[in-house]
N, C-alpha and C. Protein backbone atom coordinates (compact mmCIF):
# COMPACT_ATOMS: atom_id res chain seq x y z
N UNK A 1 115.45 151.20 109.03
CA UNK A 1 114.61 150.69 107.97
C UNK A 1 115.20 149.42 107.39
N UNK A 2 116.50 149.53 107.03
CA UNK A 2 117.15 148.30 106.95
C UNK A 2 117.33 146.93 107.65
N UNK A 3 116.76 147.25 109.01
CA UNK A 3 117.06 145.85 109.58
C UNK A 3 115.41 145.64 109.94
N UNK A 4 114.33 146.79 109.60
CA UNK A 4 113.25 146.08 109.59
C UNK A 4 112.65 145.13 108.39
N UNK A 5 113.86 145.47 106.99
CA UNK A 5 113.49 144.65 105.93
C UNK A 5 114.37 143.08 105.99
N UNK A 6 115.13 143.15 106.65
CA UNK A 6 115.98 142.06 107.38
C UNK A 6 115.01 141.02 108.04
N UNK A 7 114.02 141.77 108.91
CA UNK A 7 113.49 141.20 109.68
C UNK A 7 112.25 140.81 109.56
N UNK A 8 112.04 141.35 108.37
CA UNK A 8 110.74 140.83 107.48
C UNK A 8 110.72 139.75 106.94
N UNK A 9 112.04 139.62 106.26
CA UNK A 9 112.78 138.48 105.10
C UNK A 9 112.89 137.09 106.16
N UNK A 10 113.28 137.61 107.40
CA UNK A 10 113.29 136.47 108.59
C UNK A 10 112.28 135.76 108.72
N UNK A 11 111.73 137.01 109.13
CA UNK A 11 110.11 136.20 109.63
C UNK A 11 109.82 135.17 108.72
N UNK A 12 109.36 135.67 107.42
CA UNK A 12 108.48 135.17 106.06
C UNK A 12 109.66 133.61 105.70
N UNK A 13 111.05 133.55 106.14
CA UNK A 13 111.76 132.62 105.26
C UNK A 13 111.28 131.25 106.78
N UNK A 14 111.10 131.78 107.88
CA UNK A 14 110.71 131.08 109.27
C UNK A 14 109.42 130.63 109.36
N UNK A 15 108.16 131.47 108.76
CA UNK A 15 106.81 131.12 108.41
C UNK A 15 106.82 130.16 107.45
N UNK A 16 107.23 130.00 106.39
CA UNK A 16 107.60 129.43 105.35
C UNK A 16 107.77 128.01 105.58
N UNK A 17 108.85 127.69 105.95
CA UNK A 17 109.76 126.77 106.72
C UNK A 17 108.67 125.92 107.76
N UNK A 18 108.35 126.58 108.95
CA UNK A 18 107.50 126.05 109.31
C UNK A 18 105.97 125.49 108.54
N UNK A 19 105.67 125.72 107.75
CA UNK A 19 104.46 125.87 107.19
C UNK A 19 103.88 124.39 107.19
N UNK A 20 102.73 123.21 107.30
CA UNK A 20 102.51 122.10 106.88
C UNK A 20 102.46 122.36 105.21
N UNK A 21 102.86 120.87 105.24
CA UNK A 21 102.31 120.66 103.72
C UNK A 21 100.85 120.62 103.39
N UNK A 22 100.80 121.03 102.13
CA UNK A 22 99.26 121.26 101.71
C UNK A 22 98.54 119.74 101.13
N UNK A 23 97.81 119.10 102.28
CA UNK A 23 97.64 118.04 101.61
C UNK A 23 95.72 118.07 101.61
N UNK A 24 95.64 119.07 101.05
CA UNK A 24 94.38 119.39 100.37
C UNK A 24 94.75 119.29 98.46
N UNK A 25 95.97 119.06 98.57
CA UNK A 25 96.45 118.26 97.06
C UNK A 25 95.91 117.47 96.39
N UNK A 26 95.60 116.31 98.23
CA UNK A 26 95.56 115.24 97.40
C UNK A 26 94.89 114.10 98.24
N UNK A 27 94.52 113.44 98.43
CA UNK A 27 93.46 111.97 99.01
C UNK A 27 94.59 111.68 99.71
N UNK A 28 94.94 111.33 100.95
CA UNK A 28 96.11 110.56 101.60
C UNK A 28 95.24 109.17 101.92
N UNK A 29 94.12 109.42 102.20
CA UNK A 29 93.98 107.99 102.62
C UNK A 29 93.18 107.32 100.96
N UNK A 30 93.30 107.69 99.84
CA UNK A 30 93.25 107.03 98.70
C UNK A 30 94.58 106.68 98.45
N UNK A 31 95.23 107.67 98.85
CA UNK A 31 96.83 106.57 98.49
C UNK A 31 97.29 105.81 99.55
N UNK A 32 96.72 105.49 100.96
CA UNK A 32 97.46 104.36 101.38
C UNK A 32 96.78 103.29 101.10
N UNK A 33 95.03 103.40 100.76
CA UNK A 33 94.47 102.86 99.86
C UNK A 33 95.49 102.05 98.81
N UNK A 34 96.16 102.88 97.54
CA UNK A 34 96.70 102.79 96.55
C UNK A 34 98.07 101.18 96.76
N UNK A 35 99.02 102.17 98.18
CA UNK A 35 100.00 101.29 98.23
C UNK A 35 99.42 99.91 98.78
N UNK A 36 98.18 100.37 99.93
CA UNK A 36 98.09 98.99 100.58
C UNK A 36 98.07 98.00 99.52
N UNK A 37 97.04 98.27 98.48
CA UNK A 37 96.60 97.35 97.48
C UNK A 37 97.79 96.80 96.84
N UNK A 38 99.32 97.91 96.19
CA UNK A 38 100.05 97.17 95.63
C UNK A 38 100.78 96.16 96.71
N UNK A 39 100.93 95.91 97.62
CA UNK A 39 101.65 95.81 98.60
C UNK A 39 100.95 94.37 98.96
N UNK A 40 99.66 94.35 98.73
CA UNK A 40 98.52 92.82 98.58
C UNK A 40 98.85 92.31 97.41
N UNK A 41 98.85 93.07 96.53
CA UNK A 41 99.13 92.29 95.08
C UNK A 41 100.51 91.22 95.34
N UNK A 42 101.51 92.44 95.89
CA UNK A 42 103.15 91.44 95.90
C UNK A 42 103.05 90.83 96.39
N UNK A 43 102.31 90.33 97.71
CA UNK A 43 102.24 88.57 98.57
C UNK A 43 101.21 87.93 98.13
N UNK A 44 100.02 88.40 96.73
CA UNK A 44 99.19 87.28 95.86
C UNK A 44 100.59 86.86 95.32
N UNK A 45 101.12 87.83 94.70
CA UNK A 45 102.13 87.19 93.46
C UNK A 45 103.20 85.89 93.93
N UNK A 46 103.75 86.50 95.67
CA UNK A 46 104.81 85.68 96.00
C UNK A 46 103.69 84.32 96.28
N UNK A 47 102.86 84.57 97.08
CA UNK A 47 102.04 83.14 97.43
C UNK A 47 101.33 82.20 96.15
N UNK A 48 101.47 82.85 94.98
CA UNK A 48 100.39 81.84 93.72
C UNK A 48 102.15 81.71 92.83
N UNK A 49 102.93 82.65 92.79
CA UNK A 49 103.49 82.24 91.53
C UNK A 49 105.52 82.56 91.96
N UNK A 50 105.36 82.77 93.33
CA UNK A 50 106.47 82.64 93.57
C UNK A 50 107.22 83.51 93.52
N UNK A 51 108.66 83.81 93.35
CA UNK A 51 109.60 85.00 93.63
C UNK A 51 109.55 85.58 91.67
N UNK A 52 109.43 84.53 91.06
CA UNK A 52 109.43 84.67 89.43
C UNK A 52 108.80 86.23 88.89
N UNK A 53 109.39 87.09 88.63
CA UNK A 53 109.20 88.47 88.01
C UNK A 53 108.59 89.32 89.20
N UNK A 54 109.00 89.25 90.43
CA UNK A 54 108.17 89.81 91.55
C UNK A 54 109.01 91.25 91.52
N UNK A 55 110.15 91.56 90.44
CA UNK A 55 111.04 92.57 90.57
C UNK A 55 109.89 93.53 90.02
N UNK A 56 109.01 93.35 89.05
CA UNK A 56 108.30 94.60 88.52
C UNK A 56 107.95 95.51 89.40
N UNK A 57 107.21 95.18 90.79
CA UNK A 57 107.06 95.90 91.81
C UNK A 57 108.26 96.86 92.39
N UNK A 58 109.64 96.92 92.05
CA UNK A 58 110.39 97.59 92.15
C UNK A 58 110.56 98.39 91.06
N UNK A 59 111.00 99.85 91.22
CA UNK A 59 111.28 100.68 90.63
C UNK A 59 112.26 100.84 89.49
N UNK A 60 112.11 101.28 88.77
CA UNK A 60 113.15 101.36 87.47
C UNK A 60 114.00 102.47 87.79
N UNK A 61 114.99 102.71 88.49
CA UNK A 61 115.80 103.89 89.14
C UNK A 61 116.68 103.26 89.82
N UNK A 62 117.84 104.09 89.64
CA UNK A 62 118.80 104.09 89.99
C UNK A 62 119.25 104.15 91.74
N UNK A 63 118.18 105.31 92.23
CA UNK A 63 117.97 105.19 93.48
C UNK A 63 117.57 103.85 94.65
N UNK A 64 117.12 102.73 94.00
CA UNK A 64 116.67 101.66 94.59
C UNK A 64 117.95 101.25 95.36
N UNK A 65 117.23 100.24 96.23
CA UNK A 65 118.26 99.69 97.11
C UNK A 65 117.47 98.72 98.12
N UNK A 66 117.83 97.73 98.31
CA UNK A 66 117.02 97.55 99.56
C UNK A 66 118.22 96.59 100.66
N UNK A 67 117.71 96.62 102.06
CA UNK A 67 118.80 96.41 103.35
C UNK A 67 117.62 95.33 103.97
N UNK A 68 118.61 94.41 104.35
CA UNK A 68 118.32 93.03 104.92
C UNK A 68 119.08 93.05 106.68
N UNK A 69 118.32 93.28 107.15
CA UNK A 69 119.11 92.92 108.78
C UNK A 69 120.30 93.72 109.05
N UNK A 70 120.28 95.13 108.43
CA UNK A 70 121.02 96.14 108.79
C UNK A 70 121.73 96.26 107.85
N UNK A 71 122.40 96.11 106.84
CA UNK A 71 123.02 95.32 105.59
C UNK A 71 122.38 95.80 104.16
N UNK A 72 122.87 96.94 103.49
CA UNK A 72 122.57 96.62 101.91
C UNK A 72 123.07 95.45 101.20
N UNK A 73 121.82 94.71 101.51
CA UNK A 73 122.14 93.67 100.70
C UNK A 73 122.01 93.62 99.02
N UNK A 74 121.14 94.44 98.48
CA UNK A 74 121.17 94.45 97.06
C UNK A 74 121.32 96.26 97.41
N UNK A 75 122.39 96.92 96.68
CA UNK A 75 122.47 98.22 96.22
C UNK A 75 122.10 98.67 95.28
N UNK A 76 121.11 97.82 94.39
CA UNK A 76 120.36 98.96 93.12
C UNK A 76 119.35 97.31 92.44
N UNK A 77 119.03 97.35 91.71
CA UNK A 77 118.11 96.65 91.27
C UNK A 77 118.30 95.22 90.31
N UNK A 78 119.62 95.92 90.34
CA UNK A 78 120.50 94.38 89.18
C UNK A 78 120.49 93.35 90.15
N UNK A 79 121.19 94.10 90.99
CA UNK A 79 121.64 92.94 92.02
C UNK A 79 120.27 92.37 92.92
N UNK A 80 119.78 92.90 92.91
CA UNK A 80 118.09 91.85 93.41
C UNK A 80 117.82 90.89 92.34
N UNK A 81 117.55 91.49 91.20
CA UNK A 81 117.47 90.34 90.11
C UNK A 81 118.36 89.20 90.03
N UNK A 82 119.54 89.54 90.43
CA UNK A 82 120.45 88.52 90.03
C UNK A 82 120.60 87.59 91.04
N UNK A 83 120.12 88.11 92.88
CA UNK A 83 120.21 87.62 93.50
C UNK A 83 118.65 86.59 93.46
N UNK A 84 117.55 87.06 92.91
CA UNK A 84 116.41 86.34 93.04
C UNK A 84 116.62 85.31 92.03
N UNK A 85 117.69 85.31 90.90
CA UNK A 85 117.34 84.57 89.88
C UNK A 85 118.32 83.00 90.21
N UNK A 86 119.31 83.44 91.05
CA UNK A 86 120.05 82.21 91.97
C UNK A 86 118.93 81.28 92.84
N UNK A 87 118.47 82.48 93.91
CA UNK A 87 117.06 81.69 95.22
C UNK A 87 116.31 81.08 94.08
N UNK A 88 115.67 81.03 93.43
CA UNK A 88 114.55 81.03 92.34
C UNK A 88 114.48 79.33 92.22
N UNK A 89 115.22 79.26 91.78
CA UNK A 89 115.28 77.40 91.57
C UNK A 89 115.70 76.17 92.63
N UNK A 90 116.01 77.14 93.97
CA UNK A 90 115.98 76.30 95.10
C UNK A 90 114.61 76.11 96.02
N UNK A 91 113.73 76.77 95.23
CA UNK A 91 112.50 77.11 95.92
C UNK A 91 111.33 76.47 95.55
N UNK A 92 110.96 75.51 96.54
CA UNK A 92 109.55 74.91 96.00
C UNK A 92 108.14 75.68 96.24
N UNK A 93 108.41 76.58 97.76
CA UNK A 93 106.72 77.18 97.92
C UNK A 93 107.48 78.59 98.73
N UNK A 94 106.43 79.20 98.69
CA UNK A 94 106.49 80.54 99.79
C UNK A 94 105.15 81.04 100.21
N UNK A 95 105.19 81.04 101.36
CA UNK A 95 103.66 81.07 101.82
C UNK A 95 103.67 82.73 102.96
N UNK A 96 103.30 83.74 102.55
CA UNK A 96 103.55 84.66 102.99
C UNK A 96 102.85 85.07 103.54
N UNK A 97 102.94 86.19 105.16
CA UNK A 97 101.12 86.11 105.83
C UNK A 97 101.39 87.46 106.60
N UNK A 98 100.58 88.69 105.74
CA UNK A 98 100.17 90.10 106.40
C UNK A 98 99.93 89.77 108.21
N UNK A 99 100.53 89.90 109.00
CA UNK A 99 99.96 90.56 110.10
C UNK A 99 99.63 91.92 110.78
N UNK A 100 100.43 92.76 110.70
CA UNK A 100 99.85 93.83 110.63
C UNK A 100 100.58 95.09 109.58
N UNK A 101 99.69 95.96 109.51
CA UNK A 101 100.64 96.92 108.49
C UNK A 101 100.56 98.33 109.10
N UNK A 102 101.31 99.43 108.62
CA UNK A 102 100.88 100.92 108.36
C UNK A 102 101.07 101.57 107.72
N UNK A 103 100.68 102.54 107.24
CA UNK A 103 100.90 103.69 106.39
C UNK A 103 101.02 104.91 106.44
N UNK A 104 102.16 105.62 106.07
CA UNK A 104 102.30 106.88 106.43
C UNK A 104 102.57 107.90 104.99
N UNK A 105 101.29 108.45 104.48
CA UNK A 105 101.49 108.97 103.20
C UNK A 105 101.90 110.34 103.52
N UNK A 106 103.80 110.79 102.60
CA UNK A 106 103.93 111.54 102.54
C UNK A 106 104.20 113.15 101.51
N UNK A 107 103.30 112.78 100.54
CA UNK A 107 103.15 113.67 99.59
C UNK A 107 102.46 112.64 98.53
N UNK A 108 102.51 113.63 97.69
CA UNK A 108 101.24 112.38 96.42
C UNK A 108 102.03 111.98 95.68
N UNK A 109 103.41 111.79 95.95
CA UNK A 109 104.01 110.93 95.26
C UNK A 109 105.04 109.67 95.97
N UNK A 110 104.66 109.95 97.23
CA UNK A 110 105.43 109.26 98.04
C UNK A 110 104.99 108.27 99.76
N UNK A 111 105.12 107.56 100.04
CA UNK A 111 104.14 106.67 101.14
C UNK A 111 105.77 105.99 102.12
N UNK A 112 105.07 106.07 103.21
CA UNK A 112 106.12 105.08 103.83
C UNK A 112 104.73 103.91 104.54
N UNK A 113 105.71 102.85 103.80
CA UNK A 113 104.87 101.18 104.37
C UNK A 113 105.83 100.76 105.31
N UNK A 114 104.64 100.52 106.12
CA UNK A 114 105.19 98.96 106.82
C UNK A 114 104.39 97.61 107.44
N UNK A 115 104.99 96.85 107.52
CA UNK A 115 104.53 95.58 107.53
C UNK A 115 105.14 94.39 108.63
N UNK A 116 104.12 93.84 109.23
CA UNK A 116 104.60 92.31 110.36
C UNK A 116 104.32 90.86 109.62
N UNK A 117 105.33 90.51 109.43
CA UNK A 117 105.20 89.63 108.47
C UNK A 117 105.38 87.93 108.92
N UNK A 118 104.67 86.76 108.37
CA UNK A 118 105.56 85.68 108.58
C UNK A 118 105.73 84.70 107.15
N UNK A 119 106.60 84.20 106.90
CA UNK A 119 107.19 84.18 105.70
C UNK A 119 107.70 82.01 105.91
N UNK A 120 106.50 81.25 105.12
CA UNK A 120 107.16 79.89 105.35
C UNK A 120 107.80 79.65 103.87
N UNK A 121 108.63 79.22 103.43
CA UNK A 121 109.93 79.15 102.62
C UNK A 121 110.01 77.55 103.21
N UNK A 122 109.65 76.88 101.74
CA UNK A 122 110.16 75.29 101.75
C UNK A 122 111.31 75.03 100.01
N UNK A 123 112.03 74.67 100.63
CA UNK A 123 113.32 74.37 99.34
C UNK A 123 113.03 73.24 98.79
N UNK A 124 113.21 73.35 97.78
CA UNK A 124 113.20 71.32 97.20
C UNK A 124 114.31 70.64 97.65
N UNK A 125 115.20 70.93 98.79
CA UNK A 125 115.51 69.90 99.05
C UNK A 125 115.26 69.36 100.42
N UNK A 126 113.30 70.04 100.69
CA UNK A 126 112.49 69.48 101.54
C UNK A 126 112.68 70.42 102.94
N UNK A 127 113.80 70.90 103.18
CA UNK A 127 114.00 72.06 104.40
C UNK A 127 113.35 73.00 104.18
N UNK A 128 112.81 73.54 105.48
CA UNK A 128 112.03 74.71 105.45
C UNK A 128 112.06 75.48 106.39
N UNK A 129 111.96 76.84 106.54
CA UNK A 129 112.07 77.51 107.36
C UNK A 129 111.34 78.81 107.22
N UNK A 130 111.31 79.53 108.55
CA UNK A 130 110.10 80.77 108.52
C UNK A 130 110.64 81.73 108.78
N UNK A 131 110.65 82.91 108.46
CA UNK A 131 111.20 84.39 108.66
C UNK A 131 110.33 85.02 109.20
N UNK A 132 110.06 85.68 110.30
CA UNK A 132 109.39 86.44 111.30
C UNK A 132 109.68 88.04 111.74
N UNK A 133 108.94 88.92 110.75
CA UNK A 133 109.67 90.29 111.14
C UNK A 133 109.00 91.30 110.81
N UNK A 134 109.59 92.04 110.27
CA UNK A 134 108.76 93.16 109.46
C UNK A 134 109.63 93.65 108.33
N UNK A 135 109.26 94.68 107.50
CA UNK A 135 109.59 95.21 106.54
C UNK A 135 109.13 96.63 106.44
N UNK A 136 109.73 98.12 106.08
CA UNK A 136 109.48 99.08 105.60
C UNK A 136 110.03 99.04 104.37
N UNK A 137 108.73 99.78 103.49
CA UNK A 137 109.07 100.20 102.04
C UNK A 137 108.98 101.46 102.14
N UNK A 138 109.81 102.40 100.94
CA UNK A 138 109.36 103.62 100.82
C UNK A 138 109.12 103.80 99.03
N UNK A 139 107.73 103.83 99.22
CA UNK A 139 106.90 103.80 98.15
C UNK A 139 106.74 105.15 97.45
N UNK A 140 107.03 105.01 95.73
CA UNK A 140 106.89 106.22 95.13
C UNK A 140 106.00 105.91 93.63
N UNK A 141 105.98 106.71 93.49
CA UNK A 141 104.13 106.84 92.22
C UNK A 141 105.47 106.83 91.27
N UNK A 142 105.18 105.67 90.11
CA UNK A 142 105.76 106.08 88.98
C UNK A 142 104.92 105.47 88.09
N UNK A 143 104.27 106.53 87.36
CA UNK A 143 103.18 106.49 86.27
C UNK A 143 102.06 106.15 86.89
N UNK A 144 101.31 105.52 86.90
CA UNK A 144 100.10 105.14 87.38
C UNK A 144 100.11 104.01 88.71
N UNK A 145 101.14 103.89 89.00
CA UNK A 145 101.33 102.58 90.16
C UNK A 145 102.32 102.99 90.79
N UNK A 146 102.16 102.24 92.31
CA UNK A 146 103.31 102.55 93.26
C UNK A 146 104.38 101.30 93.03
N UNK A 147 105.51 101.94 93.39
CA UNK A 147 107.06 101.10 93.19
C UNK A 147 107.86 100.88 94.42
N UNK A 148 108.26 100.02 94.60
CA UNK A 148 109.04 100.08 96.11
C UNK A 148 110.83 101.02 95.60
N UNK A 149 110.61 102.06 96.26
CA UNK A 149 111.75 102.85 96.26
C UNK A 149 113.09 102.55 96.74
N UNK A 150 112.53 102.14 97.68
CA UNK A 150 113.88 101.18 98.47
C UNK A 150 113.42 100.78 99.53
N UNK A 151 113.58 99.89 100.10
CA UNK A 151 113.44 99.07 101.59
C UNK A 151 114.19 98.18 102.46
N UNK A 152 113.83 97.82 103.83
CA UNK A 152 114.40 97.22 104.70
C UNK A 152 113.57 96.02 105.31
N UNK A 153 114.42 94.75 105.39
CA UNK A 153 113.38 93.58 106.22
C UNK A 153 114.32 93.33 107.17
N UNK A 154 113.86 92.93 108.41
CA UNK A 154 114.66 92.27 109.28
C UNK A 154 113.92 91.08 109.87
N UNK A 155 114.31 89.80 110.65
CA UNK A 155 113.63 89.08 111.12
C UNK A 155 113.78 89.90 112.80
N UNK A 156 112.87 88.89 113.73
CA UNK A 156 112.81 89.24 114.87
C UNK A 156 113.80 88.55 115.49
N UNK A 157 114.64 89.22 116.24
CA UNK A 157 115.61 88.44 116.65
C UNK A 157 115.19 88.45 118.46
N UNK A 158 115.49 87.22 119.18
CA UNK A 158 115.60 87.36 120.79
C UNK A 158 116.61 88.47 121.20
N UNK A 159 116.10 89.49 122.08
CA UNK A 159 117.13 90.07 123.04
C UNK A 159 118.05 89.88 123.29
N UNK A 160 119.50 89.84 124.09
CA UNK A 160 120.14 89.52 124.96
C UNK A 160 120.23 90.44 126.02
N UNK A 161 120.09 90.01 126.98
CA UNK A 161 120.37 90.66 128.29
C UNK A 161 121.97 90.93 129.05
């Protein structure tokens, strides 16, 4: 009797475990809806008004972080600010251009983005150059809007053989 209550507790902790998530919760495709849109907003903002307060779109948490070409390059959110507020005044334009995206919503509070991006960057001191890559965000609901949780960009780099 004892190891059939053993084996009950098994089963049910294995059913469990396996189980999908219940996403009769919640709209998944209203929230990639949700992020796509914030995610349009941040390249209106970078393309009309530049890198200037583009941090709001990041999260107020401690957890943030985001990685550049394999590399935490900013480990929490100060350090993006502080690093955008250096770039900021070397920068005459940024012209940023969706090529393709996806979305993978995983609970109603949480989305994974991604994005093919090309990125023209002219400096005032007339040099310019383009970044070619992609980006994943991992997007989380805080209050009424999505926040970039933390993310990664890399450019496309050539192979070597």
């Amino acid at each position: 009797m004892k190891n059939l209550k053993y084996s009950i507790i098994l089963i049910s902790i294995f059913v469990i475990g396996c189980a999908k998530p219940n996403t009769d919760a919640y709209d998944a495709s209203q929230i990639a809806s949700e992020v796509e849109a914030v995610f349009q907003a941040y390249v209106d903002h970078i393309n009309t008004a530049g890198l200037a307060s583009v941090d709001t779109f990041f999260i107020d948490d401690e957890r943030f972080y985001w990685v550049e070409d394999g590399v935490i390059q900013y480990p929490n959110k100060t350090s993006l600010i502080h690093g955008l507020k250096e770039f900021i005044p070397q920068v005459t334009s940024i012209g940023m251009e969706i090529i393709s995206t996806k979305t993978h919503v995983i609970s109603d509070g949480h989305a994974s983005f991604f994005v093919r991006f090309k990125e023209e960057i002219v400096l005032n001191s007339g040099y310019s150059f383009t970044l070619d890559g992609a980006i994943t965000i991992l997007f989380e609901k805080q209050g009424s809007t999505w926040k970039f949780l933390n993310g990664h960009s890399s450019v496309i780099k050539p192979r070597t053989n």
